[in-house]
C-alpha atoms as a PDB file:
ATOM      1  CA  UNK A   1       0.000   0.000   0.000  1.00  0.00           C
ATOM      2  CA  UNK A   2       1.691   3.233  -0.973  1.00  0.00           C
ATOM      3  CA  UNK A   3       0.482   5.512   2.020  1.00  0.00           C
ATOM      4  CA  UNK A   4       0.954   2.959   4.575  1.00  0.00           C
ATOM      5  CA  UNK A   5       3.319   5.029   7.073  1.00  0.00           C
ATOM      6  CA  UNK A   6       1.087   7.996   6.856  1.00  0.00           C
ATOM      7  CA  UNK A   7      -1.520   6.628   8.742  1.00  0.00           C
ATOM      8  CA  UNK A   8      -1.375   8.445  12.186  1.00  0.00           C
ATOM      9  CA  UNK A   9       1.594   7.273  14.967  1.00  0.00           C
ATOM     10  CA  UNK A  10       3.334   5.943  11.640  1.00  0.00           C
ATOM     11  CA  UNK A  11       7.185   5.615  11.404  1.00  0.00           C
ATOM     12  CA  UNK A  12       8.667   8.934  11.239  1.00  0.00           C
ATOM     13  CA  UNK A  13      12.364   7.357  11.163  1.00  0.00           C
ATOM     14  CA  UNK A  14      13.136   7.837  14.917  1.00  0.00           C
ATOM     15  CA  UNK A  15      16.085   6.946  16.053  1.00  0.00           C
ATOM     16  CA  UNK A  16      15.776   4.799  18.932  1.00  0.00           C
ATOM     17  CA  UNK A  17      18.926   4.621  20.392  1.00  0.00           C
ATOM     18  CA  UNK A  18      18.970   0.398  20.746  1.00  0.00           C
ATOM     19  CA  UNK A  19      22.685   0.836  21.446  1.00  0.00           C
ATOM     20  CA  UNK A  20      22.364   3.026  24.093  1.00  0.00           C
ATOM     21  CA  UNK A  21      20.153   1.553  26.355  1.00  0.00           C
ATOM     22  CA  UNK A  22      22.763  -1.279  27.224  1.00  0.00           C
ATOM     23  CA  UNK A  23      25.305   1.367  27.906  1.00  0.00           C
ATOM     24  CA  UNK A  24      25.154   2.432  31.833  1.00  0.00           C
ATOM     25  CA  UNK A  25      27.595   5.323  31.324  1.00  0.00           C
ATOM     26  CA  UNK A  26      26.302   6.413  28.291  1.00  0.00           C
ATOM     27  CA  UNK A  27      22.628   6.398  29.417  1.00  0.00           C
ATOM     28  CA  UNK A  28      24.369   8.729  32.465  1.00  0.00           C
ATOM     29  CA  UNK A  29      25.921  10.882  29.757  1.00  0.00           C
ATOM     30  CA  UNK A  30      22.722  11.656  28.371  1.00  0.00           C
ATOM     31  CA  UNK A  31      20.661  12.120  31.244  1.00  0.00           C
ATOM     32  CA  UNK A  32      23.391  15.054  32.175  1.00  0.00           C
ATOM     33  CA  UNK A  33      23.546  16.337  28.983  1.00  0.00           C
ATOM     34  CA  UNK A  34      21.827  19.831  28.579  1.00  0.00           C
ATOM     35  CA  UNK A  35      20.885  18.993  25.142  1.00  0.00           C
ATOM     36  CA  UNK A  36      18.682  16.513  26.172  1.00  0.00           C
ATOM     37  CA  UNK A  37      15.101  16.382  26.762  1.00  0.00           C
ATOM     38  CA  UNK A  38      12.297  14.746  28.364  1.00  0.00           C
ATOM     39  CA  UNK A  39       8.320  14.213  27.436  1.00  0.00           C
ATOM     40  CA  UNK A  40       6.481  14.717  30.953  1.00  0.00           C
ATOM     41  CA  UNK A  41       3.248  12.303  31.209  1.00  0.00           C
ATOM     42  CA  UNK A  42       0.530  12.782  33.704  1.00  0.00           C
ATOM     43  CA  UNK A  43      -1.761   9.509  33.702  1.00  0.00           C
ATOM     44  CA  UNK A  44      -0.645   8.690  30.221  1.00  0.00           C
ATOM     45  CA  UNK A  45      -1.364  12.097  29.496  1.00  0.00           C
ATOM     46  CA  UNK A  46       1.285  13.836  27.419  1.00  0.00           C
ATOM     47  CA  UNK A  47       1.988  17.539  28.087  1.00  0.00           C
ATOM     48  CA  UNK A  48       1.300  19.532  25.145  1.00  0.00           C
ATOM     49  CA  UNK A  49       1.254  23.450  24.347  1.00  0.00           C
ATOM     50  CA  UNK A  50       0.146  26.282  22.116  1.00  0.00           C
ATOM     51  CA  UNK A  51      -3.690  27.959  22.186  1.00  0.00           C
ATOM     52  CA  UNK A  52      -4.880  25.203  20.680  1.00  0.00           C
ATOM     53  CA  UNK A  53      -2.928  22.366  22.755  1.00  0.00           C
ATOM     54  CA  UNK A  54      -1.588  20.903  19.551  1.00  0.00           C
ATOM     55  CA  UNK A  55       2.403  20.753  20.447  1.00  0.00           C
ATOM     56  CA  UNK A  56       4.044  18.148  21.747  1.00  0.00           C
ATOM     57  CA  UNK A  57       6.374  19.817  24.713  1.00  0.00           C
ATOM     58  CA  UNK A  58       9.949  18.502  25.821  1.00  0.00           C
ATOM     59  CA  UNK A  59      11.124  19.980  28.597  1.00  0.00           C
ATOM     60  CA  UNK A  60      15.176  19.862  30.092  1.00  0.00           C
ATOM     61  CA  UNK A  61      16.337  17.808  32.202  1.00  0.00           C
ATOM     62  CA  UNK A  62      16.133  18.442  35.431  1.00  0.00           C
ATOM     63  CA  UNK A  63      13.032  20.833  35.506  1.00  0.00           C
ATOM     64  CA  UNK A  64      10.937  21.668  38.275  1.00  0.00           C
ATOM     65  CA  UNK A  65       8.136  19.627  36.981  1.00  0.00           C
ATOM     66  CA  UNK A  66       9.457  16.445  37.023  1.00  0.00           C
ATOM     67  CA  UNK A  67      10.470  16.186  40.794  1.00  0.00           C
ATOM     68  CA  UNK A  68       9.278  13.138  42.330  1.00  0.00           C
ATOM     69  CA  UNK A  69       9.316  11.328  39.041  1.00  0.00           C
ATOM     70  CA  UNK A  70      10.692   7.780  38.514  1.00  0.00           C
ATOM     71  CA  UNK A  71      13.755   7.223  36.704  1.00  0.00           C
ATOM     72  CA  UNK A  72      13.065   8.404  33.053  1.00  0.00           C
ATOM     73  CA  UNK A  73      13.123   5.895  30.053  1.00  0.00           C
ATOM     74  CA  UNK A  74      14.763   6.461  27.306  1.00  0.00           C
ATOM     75  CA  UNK A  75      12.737   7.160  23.744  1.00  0.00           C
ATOM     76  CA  UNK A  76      15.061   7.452  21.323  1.00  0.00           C
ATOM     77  CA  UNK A  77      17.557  10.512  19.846  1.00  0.00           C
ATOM     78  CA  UNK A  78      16.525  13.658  17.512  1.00  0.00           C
ATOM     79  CA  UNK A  79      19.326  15.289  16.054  1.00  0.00           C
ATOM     80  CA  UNK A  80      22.505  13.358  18.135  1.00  0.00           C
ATOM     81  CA  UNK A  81      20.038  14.379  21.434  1.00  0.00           C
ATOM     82  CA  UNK A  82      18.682  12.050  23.709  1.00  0.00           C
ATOM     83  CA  UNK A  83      14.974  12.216  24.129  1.00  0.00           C
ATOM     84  CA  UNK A  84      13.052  10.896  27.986  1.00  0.00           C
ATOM     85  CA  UNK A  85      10.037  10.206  28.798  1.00  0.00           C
ATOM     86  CA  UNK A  86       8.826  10.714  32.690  1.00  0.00           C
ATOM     87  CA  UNK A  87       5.840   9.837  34.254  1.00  0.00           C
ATOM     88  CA  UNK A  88       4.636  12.203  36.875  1.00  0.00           C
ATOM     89  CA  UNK A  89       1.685  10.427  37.994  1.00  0.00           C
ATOM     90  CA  UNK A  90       2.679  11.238  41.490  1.00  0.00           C
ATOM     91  CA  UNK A  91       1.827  14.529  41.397  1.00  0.00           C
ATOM     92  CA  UNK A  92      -1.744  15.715  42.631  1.00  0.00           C
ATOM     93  CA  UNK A  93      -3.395  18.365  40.814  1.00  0.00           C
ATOM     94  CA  UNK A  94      -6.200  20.506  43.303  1.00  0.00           C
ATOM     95  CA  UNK A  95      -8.686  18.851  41.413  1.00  0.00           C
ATOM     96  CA  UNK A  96      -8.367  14.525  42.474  1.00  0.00           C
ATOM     97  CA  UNK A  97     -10.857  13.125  41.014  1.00  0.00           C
ATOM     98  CA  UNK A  98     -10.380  11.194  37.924  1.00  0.00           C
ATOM     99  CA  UNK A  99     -10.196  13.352  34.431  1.00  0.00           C
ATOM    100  CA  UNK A 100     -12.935  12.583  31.506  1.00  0.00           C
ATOM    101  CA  UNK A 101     -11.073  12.399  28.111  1.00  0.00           C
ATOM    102  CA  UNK A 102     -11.140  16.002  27.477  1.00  0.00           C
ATOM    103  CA  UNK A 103      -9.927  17.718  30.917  1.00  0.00           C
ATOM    104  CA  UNK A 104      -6.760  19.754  30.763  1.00  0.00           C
ATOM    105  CA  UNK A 105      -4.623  19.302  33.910  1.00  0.00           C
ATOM    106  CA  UNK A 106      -2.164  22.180  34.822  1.00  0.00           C
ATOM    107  CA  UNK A 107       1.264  22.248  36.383  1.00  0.00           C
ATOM    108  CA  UNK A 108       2.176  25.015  38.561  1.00  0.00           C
ATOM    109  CA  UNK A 109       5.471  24.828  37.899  1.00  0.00           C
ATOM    110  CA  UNK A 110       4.623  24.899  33.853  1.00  0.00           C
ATOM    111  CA  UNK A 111       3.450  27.995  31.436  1.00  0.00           C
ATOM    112  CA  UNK A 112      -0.055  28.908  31.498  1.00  0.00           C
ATOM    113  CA  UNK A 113      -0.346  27.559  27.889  1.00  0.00           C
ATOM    114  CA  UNK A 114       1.127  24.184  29.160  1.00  0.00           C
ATOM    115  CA  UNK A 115      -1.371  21.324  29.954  1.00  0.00           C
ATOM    116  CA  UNK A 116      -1.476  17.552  30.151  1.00  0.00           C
ATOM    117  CA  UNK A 117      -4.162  16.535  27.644  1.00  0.00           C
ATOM    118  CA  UNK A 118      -5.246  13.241  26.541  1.00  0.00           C
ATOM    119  CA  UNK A 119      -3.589  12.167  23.208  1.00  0.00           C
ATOM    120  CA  UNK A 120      -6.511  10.909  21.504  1.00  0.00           C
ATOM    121  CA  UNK A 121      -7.514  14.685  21.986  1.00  0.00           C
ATOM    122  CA  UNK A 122      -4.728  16.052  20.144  1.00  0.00           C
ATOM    123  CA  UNK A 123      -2.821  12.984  18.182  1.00  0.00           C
ATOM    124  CA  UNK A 124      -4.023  13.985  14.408  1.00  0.00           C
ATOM    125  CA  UNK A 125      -2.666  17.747  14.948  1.00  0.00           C
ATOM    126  CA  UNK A 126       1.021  16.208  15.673  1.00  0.00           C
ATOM    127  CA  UNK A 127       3.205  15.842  12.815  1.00  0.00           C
ATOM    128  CA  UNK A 128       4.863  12.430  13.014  1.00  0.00           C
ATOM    129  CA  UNK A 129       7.912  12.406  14.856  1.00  0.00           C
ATOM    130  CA  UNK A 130       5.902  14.016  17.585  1.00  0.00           C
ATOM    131  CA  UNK A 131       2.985  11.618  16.981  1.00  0.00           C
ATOM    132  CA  UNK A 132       5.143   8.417  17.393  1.00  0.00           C
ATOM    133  CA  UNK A 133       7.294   9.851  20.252  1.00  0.00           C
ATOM    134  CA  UNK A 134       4.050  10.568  22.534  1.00  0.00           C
ATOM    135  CA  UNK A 135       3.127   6.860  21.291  1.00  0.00           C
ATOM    136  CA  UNK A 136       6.144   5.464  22.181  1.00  0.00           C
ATOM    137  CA  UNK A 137       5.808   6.934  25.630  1.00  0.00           C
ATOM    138  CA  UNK A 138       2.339   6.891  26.388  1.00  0.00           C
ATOM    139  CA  UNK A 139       2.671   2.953  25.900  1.00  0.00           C
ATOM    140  CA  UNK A 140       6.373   2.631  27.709  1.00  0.00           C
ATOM    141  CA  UNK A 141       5.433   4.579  30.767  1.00  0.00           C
ATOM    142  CA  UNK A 142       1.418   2.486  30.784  1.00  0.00           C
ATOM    143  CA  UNK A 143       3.732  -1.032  30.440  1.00  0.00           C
ATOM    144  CA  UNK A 144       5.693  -0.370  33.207  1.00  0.00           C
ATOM    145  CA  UNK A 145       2.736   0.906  35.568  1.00  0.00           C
ATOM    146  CA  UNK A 146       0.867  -2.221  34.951  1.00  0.00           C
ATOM    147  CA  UNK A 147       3.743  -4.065  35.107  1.00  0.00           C
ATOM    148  CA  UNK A 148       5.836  -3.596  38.723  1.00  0.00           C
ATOM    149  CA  UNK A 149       5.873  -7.190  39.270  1.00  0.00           C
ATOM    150  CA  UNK A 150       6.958 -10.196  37.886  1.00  0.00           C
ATOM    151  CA  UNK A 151       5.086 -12.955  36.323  1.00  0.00           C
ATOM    152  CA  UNK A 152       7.183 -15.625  37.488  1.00  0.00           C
ATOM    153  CA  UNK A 153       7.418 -15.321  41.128  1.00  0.00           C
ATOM    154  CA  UNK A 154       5.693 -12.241  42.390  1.00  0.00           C
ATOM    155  CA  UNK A 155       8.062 -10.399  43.266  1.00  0.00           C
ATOM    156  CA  UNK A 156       8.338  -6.349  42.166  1.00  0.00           C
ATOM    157  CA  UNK A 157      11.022  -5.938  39.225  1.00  0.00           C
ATOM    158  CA  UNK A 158      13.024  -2.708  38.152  1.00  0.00           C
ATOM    159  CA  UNK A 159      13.403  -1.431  35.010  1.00  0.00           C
ATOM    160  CA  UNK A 160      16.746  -2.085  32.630  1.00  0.00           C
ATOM    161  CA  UNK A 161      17.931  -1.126  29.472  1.00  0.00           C
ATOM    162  CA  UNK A 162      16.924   2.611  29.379  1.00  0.00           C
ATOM    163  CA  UNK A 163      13.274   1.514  30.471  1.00  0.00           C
ATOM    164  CA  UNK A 164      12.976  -1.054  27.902  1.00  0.00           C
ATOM    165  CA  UNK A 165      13.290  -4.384  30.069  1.00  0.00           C
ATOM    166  CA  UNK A 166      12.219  -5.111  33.942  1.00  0.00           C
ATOM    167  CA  UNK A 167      14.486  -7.910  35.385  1.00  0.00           C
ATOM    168  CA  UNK A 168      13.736  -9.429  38.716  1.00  0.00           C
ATOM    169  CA  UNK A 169      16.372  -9.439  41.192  1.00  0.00           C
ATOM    170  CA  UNK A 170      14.143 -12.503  42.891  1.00  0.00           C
ATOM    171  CA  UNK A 171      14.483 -15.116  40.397  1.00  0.00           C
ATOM    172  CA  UNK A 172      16.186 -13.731  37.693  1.00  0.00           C
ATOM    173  CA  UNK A 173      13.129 -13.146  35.135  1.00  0.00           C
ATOM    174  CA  UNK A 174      13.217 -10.549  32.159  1.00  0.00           C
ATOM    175  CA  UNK A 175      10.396  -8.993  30.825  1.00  0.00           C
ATOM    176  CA  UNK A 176       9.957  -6.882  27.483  1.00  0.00           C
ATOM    177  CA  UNK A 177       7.359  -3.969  26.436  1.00  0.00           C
ATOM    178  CA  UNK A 178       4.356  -5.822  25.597  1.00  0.00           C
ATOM    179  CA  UNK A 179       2.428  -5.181  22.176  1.00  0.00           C
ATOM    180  CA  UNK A 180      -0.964  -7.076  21.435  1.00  0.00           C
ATOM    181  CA  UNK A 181      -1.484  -7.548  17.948  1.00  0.00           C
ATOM    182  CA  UNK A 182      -5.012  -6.865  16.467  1.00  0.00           C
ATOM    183  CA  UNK A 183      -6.334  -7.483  12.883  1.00  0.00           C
ATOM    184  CA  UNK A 184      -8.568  -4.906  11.828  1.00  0.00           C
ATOM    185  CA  UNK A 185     -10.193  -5.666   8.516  1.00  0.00           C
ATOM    186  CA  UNK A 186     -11.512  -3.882   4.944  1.00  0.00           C
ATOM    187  CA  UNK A 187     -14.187  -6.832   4.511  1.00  0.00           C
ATOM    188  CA  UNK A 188     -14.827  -5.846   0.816  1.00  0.00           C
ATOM    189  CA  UNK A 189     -18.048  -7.549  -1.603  1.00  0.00           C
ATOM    190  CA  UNK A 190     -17.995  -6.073  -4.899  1.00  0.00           C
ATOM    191  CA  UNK A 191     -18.741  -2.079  -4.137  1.00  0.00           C
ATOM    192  CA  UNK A 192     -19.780  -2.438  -0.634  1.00  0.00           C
ATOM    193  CA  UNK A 193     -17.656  -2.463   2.520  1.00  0.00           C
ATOM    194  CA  UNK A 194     -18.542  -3.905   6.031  1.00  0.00           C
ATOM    195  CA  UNK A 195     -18.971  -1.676   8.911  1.00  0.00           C
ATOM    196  CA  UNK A 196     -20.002  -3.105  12.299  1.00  0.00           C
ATOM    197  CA  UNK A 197     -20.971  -0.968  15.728  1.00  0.00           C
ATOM    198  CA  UNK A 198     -20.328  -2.066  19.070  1.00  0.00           C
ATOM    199  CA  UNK A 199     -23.188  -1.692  21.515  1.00  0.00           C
ATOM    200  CA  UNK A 200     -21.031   0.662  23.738  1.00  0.00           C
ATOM    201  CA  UNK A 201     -20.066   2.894  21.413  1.00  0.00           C
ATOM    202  CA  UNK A 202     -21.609   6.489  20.743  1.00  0.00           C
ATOM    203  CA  UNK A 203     -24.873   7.262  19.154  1.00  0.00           C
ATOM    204  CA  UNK A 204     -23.753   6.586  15.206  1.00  0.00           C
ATOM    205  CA  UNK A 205     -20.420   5.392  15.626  1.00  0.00           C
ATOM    206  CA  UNK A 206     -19.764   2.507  13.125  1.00  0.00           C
ATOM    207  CA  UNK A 207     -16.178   1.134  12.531  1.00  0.00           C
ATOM    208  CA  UNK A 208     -14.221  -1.945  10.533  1.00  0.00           C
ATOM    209  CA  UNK A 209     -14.787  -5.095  12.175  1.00  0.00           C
ATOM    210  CA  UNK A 210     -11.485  -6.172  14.436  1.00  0.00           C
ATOM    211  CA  UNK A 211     -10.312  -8.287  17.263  1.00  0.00           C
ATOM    212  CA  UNK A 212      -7.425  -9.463  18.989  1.00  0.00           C
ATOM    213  CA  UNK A 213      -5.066 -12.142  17.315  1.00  0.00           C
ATOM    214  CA  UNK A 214      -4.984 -15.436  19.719  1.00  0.00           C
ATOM    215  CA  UNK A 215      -1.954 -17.669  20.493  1.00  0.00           C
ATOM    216  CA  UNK A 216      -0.753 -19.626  17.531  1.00  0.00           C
ATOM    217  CA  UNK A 217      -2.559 -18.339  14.678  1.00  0.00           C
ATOM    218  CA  UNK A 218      -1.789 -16.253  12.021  1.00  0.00           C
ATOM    219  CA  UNK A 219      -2.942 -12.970  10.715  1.00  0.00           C
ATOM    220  CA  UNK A 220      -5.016 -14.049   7.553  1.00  0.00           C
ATOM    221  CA  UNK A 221      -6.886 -16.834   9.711  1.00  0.00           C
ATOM    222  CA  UNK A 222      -7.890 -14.129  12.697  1.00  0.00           C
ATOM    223  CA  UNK A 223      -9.189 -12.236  10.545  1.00  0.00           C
ATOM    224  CA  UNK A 224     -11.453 -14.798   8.862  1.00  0.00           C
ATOM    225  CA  UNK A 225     -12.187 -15.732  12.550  1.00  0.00           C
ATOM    226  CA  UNK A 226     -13.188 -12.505  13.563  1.00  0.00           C
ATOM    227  CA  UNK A 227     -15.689 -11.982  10.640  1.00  0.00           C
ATOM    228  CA  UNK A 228     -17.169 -15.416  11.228  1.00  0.00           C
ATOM    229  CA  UNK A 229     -17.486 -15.081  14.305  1.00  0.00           C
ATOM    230  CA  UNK A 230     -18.765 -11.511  14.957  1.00  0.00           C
ATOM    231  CA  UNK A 231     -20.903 -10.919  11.767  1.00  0.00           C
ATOM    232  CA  UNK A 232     -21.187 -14.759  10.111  1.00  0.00           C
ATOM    233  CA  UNK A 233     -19.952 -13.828   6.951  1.00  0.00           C
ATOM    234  CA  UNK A 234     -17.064 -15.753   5.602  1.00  0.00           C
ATOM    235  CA  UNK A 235     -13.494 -14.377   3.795  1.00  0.00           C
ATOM    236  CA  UNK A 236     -11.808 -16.175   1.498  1.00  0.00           C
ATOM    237  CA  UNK A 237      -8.680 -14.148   0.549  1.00  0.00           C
ATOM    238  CA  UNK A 238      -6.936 -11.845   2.835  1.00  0.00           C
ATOM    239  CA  UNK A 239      -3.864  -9.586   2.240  1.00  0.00           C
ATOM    240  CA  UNK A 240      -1.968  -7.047   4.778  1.00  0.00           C
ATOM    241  CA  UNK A 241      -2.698  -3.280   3.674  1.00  0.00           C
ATOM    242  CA  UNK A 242      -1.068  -0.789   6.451  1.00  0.00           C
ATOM    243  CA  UNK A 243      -0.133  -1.099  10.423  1.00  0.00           C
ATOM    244  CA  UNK A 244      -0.887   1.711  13.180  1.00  0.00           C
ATOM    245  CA  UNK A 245       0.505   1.704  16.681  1.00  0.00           C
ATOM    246  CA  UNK A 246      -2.560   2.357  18.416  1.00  0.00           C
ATOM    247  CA  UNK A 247      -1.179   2.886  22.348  1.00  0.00           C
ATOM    248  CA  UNK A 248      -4.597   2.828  24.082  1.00  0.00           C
ATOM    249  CA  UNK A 249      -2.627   1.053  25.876  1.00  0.00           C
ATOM    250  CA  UNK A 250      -0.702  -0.857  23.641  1.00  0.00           C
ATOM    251  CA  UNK A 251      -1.727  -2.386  20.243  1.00  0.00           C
ATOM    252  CA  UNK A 252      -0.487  -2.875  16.948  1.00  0.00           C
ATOM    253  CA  UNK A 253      -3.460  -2.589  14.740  1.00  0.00           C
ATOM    254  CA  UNK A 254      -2.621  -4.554  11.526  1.00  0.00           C
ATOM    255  CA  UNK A 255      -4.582  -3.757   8.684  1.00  0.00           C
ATOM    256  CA  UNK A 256      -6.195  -5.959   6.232  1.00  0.00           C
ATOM    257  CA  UNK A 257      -8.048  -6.368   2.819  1.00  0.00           C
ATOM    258  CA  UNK A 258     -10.853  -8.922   3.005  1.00  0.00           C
ATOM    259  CA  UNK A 259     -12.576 -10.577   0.327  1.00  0.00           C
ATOM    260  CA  UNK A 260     -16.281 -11.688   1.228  1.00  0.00           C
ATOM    261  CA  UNK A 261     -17.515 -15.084  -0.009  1.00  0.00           C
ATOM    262  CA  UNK A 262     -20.921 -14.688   1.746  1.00  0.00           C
ATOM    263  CA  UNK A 263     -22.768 -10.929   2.454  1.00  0.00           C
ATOM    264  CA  UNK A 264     -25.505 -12.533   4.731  1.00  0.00           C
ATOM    265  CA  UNK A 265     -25.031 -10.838   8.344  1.00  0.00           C
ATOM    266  CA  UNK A 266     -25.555 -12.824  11.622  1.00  0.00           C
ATOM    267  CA  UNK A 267     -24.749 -10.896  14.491  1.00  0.00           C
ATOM    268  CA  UNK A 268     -22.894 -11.712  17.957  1.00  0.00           C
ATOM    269  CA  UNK A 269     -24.598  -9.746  20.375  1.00  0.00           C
ATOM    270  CA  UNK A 270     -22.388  -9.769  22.441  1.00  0.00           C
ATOM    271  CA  UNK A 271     -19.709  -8.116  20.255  1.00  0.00           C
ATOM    272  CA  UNK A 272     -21.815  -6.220  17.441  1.00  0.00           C
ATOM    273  CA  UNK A 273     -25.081  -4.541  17.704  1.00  0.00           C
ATOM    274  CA  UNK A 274     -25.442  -3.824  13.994  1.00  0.00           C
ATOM    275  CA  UNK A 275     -23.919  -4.908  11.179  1.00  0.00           C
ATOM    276  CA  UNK A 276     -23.961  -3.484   7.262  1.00  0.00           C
ATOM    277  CA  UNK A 277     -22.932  -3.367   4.262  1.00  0.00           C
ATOM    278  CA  UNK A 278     -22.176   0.348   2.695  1.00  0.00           C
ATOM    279  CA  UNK A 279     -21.592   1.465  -0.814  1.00  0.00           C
ATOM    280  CA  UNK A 280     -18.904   3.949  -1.769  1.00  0.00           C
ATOM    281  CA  UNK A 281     -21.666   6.930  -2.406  1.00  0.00           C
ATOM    282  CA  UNK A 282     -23.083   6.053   1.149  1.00  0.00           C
ATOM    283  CA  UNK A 283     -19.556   6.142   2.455  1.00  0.00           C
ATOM    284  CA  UNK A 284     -18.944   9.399   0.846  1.00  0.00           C
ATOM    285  CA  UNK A 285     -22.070  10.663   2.333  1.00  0.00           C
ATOM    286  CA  UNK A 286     -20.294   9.319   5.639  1.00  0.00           C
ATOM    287  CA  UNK A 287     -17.294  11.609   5.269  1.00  0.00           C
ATOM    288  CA  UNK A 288     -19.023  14.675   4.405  1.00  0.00           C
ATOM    289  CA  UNK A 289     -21.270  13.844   7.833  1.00  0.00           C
ATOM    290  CA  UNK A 290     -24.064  14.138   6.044  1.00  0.00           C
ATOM    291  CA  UNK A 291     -25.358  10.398   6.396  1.00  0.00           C
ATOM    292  CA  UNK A 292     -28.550   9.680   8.033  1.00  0.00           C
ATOM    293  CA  UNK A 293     -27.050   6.676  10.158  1.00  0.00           C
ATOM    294  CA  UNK A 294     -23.576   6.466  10.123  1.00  0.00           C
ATOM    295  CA  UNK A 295     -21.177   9.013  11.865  1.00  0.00           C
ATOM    296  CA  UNK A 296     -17.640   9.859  10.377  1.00  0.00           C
ATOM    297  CA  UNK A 297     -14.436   7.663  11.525  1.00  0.00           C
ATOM    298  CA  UNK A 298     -12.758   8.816  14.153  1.00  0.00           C
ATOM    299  CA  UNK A 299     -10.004  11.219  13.087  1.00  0.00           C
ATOM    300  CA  UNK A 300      -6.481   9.690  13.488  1.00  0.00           C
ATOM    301  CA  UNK A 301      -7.962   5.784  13.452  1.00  0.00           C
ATOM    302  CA  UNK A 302      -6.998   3.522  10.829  1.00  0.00           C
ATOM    303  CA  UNK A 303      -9.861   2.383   9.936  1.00  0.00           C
ATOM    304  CA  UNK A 304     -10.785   5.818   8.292  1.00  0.00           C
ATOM    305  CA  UNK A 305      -7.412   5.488   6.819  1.00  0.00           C
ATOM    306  CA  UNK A 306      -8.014   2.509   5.334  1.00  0.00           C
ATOM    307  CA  UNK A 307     -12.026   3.499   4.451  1.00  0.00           C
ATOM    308  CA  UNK A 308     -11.047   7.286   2.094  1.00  0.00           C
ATOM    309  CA  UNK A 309      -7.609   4.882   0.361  1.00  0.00           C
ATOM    310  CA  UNK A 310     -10.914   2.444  -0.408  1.00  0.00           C
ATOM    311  CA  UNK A 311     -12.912   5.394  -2.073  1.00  0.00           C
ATOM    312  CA  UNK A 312      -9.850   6.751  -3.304  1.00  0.00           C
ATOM    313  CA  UNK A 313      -8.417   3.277  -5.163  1.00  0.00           C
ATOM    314  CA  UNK A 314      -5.018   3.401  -3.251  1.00  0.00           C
ATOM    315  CA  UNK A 315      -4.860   0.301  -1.633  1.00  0.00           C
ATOM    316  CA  UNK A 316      -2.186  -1.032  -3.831  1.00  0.00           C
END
């Protein structure tokens, strides 16, 4: 597929420094260095700026805003510099209870025009070295909360390798950054396209069938699975179009091109509550927002990616 990295969170060439996290004094170096940098999160919350919250901040080392944090993991380099990422949970803004997705939290120690925002909020303004580096850390930083201890024994771990590994001093056990793979599928008849809608999703909100890829299979049979199972129709052939990092908290969305061999619909209730098929002057009628049913993709998703290279014949 031609556009595949320019789907949102796709590779913008980062450098990410695989060499340096195994190097203790380098790692030092770095953190000491005033040319380095560091991306503050608050609850997976990435600090952005600007009036319209749109830019991706990196502060220096050592400012007042990161007190208290844990010991920073290393992202990757920009330009020779090393770039952090902090996560400064820790810190209690006045207001305690839990944020909704589009709350703006504050720092006193920050500019007025500073605020930790969800990325979801902000992701499609960031160009894409800023898009994958608040990926990157959003998903780092939400690995290592979730996982303090190890699965072998129990016991709490520490992190290793610039943030990139937690051993256990207890028995010895190494764990890596953990990425679940998910197939998320163009299931294609003729003209028409298959969009499915969760039953706790908002009013209008339809979407690409997808699901989560189990133990020992491979992509093209998941995603025949998945349609089977969720919407009873069944693919026969099934080729890889585009991937997305999608770090809510931490999948790889791999997208695919599915041919139908059946278009009757039988639902799983408990995964779809509708199911249909859409032609491309529906879909365009989708985009424009001017469809009686069917809201617009979410903005930044790769399913819309994958739904306007459809319309637009560019999935080769």
């Amino acid at each position: 597929m031609r556009h595949a990295e320019t789907v949102t969170f796709g590779g913008s060439a980062l450098d990410r420094a695989d060499t340096l996290r195994a190097d203790q004094r380098a790692l030092a170096d770095a953190m000491s260095d005033p040319r380095s940098s560091v991306l503050a999160l608050w609850r997976g919350r990435p600090l952005f700026a600007g009036p319209a919250l749109d830019r991706l901040v990196r502060l220096p080392v050592g400012h007042a805003a990161l007190d208290g944090a844990g010991e920073p993991i290393l992202i990757g380099r920009e330009d020779g510099c090393a770039v952090f990422a902090a996560d400064i949970s820790h810190w209690m803004p006045e207001t305690a209870e839990e944020p909704s997705e589009d709350a703006e939290q504050r720092h006193p120690a920050l500019p007025g025009d500073h605020a930790f925002r969800e990325l979801r909020s902000s992701m499609t303004a960031l160009g894409p070295r800023d898009a994958e580096l608040a990926a990157t850390a959003r998903a780092i930083l939400g690995w290592h909360r979730s996982h303090r201890f190890c699965a072998r024994c129990g016991a709490e771990s520490a992190a290793a390798r610039g943030g990139w590994v937690r051993v256990c001093a207890s028995c010895g056990g190494q764990h890596f950054p953990r990425t679940d793979p998910v197939v998320i599928m163009l299931v294609v008849s003729g003209p028409r396209v298959l969009l499915g809608r969760s039953p706790h999703w908002p009013g209008g909100m339809y979407s690409l069938l997808a699901g989560y890829m189990e133990p020992g299979e491979c992509m093209e049979a998941a995603v025949r699975r998945e349609v089977l199972e969720e919407a009873g129709v069944r693919v026969g052939a099934v080729r890889y179009l585009a991937s997305q990092p999608w770090p809510f908290p931490a999948s790889l969305m791999l997208g695919c091109l599915a041919e139908a061999e059946s278009e009757a619909i039988t639902l799983d209730p408990a995964e779809l509550e509708d199911a249909l098929w859409v032609g491309r002057t529906e879909l365009l009628d989708v985009f424009a927002g001017t469809h009686p049913l069917i809201s617009p993709p979410r903005a930044g998703a790769i399913a819309g990616f994958l739904l306007r290279n459809w319309l637009a014949d560019r999935l080769d």
